[in-house]
C-alpha atoms as a PDB file:
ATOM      1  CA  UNK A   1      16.666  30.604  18.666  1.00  0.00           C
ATOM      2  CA  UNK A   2      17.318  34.165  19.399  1.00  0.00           C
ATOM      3  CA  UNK A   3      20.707  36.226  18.718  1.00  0.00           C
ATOM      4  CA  UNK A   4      21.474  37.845  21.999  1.00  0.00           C
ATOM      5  CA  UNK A   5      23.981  40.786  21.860  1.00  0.00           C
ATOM      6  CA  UNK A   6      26.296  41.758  25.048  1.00  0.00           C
ATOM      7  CA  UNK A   7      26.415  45.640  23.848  1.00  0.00           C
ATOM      8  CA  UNK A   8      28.556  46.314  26.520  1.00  0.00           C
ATOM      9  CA  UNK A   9      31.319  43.667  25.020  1.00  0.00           C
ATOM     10  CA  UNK A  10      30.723  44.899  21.144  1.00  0.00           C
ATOM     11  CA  UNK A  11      33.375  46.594  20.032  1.00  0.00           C
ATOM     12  CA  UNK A  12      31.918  47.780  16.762  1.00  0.00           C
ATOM     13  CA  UNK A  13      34.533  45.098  14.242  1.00  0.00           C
ATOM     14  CA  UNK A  14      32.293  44.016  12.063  1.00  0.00           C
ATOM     15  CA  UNK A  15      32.787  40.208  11.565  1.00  0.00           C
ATOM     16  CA  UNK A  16      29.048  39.510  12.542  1.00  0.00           C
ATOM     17  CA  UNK A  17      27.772  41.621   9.866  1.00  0.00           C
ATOM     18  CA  UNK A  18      29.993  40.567   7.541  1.00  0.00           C
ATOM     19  CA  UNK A  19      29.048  36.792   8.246  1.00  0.00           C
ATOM     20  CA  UNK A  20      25.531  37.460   8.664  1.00  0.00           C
ATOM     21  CA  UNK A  21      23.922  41.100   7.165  1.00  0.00           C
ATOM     22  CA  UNK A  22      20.655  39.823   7.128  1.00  0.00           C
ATOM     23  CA  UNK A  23      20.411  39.406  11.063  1.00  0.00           C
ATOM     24  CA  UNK A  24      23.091  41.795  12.378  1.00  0.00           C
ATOM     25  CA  UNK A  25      24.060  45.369  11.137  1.00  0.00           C
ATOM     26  CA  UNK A  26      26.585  48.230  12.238  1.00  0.00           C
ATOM     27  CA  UNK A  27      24.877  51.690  12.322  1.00  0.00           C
ATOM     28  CA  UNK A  28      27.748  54.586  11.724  1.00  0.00           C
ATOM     29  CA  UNK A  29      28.740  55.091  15.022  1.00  0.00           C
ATOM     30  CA  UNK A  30      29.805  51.375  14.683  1.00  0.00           C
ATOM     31  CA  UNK A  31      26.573  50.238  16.883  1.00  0.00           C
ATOM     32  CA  UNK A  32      25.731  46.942  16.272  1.00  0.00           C
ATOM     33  CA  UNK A  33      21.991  45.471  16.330  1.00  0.00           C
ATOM     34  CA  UNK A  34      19.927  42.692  16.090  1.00  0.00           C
ATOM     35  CA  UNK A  35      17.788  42.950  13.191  1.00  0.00           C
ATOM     36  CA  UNK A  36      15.668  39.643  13.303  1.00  0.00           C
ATOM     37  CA  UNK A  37      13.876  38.443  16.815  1.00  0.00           C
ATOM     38  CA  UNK A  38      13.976  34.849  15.683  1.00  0.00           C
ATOM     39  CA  UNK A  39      16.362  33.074  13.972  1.00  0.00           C
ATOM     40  CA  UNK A  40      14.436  31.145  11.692  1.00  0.00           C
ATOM     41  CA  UNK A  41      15.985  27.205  10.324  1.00  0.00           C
ATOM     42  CA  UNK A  42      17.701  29.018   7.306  1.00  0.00           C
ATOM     43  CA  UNK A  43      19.484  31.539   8.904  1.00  0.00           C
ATOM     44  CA  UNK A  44      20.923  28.784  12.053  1.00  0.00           C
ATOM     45  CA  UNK A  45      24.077  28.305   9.740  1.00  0.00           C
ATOM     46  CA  UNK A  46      24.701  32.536   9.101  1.00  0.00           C
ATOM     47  CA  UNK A  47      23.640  33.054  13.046  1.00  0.00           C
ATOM     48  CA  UNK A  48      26.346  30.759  14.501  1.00  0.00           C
ATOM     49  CA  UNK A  49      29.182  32.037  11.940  1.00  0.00           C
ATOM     50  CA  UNK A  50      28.436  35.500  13.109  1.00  0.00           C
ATOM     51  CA  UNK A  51      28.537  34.030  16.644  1.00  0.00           C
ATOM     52  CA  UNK A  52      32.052  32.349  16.002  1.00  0.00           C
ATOM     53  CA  UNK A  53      33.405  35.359  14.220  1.00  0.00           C
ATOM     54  CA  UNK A  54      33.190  38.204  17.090  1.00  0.00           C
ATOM     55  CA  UNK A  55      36.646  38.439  18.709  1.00  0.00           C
ATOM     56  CA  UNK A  56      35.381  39.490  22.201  1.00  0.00           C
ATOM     57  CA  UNK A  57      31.876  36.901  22.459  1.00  0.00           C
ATOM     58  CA  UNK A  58      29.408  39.676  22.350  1.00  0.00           C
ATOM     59  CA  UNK A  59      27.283  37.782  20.315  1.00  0.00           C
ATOM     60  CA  UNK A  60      25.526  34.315  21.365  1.00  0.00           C
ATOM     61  CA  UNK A  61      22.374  32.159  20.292  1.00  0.00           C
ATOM     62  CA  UNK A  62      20.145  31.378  23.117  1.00  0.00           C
ATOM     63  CA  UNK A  63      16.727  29.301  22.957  1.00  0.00           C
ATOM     64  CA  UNK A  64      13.667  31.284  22.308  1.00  0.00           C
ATOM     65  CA  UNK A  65      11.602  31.805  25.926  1.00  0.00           C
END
């Protein structure tokens, strides 16, 4: 699985980093990025809460090509 991020859609809140620091992270002009290119078996539960918590879906998980 792979975090994909809509950076057009982020609005910089915060709730995916809080939920999951060790895959997403807000730089300090409140961009967010991806900072794993898989999501490995122990970080599927982290990954979806992130997912779940950003208020305008720019964050999804979609299957590794």
């Amino acid at each position: 699985m792979k975090i994909h991020l809509n950076q057009a859609r982020c609005e910089g809140y915060g709730f995916c980093e809080q939920k999951a620091p060790q895959l997403v992270a807000l730089d300090d002009d409140g961009e967010l990025s991806v900072l794993v290119d898989e999501v490995h078996d122990s970080q599927l539960e982290p990954a979806q809460q992130a997912v779940r918590s950003c208020p305008v879906a720019a964050l999804s998980l979609v299957e590794s090509a």
